[in-house]
PDB file of N, CA and C in Angstrom:
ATOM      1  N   UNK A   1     -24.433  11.295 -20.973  1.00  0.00           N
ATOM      2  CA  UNK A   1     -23.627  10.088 -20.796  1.00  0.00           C
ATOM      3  C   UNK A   1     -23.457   9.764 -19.305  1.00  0.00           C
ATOM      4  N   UNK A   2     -23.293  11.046 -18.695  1.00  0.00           N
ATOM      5  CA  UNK A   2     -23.013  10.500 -16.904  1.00  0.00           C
ATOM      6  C   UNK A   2     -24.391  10.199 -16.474  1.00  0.00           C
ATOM      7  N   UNK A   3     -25.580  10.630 -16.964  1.00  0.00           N
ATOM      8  CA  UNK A   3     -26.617  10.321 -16.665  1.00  0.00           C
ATOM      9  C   UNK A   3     -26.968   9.260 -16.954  1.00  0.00           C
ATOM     10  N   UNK A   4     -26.728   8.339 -17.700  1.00  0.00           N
ATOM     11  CA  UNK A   4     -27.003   6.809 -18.471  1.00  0.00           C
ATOM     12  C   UNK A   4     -25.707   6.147 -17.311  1.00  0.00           C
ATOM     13  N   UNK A   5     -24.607   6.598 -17.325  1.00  0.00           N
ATOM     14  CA  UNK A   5     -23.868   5.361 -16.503  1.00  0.00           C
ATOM     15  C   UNK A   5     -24.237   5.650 -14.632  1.00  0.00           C
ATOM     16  N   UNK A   6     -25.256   6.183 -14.423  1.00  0.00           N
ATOM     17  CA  UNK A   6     -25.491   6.453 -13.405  1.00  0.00           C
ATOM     18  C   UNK A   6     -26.352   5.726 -13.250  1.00  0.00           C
ATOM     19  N   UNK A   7     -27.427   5.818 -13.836  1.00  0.00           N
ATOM     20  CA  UNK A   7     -28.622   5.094 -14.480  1.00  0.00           C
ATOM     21  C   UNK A   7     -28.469   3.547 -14.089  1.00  0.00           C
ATOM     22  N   UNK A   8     -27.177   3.033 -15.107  1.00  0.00           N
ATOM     23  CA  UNK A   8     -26.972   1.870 -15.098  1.00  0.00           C
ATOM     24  C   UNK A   8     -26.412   1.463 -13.280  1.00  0.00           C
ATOM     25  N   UNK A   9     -25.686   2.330 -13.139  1.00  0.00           N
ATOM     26  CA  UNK A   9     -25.052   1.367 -11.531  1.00  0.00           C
ATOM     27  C   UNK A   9     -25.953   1.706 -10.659  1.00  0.00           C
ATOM     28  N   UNK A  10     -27.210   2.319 -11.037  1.00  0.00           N
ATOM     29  CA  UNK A  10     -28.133   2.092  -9.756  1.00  0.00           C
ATOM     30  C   UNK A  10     -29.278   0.750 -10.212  1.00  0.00           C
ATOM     31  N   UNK A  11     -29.354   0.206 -11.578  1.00  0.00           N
ATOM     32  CA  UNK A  11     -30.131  -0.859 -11.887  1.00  0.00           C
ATOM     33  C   UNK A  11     -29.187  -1.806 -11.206  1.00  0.00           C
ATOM     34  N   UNK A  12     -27.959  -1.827 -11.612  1.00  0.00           N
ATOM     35  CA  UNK A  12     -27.272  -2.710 -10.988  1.00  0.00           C
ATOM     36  C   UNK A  12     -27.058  -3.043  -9.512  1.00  0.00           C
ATOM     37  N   UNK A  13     -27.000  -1.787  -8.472  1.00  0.00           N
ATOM     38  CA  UNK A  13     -27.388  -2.170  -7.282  1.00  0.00           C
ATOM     39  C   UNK A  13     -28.746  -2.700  -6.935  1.00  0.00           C
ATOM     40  N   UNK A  14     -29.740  -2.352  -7.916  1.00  0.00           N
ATOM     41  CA  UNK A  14     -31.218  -2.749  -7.485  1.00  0.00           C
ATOM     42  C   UNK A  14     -31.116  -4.224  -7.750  1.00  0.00           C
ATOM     43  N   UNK A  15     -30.523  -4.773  -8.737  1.00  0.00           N
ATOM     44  CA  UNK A  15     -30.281  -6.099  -9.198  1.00  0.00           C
ATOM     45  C   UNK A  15     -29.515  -6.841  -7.330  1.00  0.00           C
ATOM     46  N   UNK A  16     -28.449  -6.165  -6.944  1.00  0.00           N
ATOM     47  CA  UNK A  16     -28.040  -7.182  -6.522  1.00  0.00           C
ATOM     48  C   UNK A  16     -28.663  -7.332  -4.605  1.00  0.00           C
ATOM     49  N   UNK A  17     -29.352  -5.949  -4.419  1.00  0.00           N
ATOM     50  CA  UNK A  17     -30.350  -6.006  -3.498  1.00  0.00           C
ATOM     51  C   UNK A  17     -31.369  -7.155  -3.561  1.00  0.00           C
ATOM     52  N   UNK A  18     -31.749  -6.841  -4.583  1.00  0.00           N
ATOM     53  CA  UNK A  18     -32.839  -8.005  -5.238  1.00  0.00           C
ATOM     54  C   UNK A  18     -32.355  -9.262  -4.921  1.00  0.00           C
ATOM     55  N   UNK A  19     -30.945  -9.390  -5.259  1.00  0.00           N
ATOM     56  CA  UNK A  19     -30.742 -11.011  -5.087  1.00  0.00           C
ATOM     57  C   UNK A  19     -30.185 -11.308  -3.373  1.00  0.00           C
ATOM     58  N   UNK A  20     -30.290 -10.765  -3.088  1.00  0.00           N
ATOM     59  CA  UNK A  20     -29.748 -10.559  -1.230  1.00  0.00           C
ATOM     60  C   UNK A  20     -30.944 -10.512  -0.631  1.00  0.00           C
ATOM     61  N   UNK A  21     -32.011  -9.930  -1.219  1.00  0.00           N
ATOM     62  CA  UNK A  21     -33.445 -10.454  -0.339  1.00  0.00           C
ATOM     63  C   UNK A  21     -33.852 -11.716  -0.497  1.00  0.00           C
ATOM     64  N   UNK A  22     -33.689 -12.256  -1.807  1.00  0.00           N
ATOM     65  CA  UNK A  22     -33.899 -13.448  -1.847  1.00  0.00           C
ATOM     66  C   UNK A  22     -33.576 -14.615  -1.596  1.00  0.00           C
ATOM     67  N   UNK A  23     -31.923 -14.614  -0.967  1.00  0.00           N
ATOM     68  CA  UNK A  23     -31.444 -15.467  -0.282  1.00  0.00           C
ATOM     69  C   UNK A  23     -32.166 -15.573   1.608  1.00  0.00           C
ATOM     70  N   UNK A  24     -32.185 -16.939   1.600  1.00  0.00           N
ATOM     71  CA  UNK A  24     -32.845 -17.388   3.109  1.00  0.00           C
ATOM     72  C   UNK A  24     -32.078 -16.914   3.530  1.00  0.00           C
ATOM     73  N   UNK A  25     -32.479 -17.064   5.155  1.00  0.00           N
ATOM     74  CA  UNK A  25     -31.541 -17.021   6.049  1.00  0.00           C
ATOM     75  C   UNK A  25     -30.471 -17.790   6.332  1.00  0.00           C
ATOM     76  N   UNK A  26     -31.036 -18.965   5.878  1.00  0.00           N
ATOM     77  CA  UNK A  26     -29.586 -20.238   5.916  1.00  0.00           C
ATOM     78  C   UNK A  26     -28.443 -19.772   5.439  1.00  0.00           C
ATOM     79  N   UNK A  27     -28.882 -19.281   3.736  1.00  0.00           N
ATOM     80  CA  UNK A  27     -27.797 -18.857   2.946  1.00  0.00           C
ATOM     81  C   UNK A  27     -27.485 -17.521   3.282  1.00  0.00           C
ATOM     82  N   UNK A  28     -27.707 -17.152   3.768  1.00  0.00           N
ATOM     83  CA  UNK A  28     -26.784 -15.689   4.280  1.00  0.00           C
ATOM     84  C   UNK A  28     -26.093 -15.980   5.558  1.00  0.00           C
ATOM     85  N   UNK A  29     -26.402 -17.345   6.291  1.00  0.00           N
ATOM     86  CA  UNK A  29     -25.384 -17.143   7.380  1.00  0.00           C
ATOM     87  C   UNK A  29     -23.848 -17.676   6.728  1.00  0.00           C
ATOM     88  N   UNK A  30     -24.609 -18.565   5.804  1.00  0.00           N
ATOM     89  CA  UNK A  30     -23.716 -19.653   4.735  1.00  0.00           C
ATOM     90  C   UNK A  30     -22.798 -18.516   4.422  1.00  0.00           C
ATOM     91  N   UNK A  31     -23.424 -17.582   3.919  1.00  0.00           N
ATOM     92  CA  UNK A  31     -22.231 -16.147   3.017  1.00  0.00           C
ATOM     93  C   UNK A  31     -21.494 -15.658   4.158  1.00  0.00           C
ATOM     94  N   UNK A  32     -22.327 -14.989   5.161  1.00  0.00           N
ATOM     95  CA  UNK A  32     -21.265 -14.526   6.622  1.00  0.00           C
ATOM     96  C   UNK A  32     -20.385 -15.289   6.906  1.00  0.00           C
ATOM     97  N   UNK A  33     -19.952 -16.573   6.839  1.00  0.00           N
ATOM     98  CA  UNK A  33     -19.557 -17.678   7.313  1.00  0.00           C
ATOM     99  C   UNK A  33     -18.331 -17.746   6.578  1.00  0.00           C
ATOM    100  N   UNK A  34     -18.492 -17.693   5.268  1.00  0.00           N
ATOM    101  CA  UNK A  34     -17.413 -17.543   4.427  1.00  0.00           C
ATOM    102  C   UNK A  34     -16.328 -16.419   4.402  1.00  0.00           C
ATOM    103  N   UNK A  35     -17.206 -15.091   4.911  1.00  0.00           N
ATOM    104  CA  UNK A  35     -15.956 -14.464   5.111  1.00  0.00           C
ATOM    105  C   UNK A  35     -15.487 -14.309   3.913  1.00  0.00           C
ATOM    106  N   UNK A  36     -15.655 -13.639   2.238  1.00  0.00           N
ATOM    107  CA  UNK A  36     -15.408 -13.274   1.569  1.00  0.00           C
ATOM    108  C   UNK A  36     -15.338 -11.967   1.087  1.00  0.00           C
ATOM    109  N   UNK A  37     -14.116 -11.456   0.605  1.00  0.00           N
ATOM    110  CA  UNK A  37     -13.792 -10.152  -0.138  1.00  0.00           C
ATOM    111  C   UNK A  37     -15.416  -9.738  -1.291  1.00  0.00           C
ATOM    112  N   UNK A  38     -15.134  -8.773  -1.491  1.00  0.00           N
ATOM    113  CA  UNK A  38     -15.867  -8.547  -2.411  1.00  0.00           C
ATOM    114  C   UNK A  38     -15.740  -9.017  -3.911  1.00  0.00           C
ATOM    115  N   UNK A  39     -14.571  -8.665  -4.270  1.00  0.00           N
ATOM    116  CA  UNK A  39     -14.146  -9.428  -5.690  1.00  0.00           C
ATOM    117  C   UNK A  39     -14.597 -10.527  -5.472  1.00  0.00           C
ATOM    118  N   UNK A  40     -14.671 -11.595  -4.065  1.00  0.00           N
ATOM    119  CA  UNK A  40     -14.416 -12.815  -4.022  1.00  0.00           C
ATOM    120  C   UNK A  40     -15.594 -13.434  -4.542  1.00  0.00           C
ATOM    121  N   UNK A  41     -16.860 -12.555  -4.028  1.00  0.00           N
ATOM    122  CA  UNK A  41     -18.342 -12.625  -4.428  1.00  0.00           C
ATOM    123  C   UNK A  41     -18.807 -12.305  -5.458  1.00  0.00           C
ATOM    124  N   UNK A  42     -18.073 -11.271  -6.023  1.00  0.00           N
ATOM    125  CA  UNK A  42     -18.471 -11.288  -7.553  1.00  0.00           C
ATOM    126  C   UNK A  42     -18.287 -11.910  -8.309  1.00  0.00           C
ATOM    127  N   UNK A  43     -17.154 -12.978  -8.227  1.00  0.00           N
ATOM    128  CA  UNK A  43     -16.582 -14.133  -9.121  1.00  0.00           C
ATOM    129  C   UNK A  43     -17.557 -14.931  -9.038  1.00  0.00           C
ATOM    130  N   UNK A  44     -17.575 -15.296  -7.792  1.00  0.00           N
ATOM    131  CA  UNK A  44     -18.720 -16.737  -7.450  1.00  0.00           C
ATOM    132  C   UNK A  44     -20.247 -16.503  -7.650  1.00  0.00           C
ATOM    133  N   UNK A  45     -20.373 -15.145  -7.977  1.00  0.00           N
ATOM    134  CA  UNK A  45     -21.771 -15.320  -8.217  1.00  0.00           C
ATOM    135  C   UNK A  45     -22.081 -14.273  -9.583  1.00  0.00           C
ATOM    136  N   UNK A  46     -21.064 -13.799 -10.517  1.00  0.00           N
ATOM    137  CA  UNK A  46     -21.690 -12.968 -11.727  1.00  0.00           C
ATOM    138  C   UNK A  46     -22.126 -13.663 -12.358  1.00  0.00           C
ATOM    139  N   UNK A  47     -21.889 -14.701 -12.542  1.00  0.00           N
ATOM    140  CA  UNK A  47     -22.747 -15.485 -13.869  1.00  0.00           C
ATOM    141  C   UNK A  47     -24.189 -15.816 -13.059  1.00  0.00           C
ATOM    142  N   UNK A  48     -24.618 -15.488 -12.206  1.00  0.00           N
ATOM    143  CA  UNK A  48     -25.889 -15.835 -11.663  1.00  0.00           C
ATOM    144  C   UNK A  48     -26.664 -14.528 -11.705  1.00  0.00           C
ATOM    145  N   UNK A  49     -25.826 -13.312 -11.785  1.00  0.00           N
ATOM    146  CA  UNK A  49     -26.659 -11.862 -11.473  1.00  0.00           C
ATOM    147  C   UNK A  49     -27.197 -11.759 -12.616  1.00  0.00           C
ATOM    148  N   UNK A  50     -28.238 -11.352 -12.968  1.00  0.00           N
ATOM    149  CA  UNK A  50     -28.432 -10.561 -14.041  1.00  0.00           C
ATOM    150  C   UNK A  50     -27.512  -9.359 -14.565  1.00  0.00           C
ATOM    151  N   UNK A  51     -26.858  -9.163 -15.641  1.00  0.00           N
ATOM    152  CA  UNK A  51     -26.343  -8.384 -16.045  1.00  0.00           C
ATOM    153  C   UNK A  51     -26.937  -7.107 -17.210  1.00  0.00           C
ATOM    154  N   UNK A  52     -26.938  -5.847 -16.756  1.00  0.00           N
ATOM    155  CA  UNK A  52     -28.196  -5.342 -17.696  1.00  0.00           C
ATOM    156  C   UNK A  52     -27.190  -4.598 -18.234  1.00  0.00           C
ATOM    157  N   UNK A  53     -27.164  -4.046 -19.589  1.00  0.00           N
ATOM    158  CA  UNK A  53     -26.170  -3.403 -20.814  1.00  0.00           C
ATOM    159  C   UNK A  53     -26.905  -1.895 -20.702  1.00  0.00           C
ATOM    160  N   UNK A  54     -25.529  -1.215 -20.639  1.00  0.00           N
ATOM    161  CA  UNK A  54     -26.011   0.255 -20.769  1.00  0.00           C
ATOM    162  C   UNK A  54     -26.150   0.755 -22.114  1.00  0.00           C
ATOM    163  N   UNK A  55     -27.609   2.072 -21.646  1.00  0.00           N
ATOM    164  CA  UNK A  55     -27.972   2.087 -23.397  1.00  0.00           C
ATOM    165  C   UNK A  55     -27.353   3.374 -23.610  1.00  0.00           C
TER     166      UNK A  55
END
């Protein structure tokens, strides 16, 4: 079981690496700029992450 939820929060960091390379440079100064918490970023952007279900 710790091996599966381990599993899962490293797909999940690979997920959100993934989406941080893929933002330009524009949009990452755009994000620096904002100056947001972390919660603040997860709100504004979970419905955009892929979300993968642990098995």
């Amino acid at each position: 079981l710790v091996k599966r939820l381990a599993d899962g929060i490293m797909e999940v960091k690979q997920d959100v690496m993934n989406f941080f390379q893929g933002l330009s440079k524009e949009e990452m100064e755009i994000l620096d700029q904002l100056n947001l918490e972390a919660t603040e970023v997860e709100e504004l952007f979970s419905r955009s992450l892929p979300i993968r279900k642990l098995r």
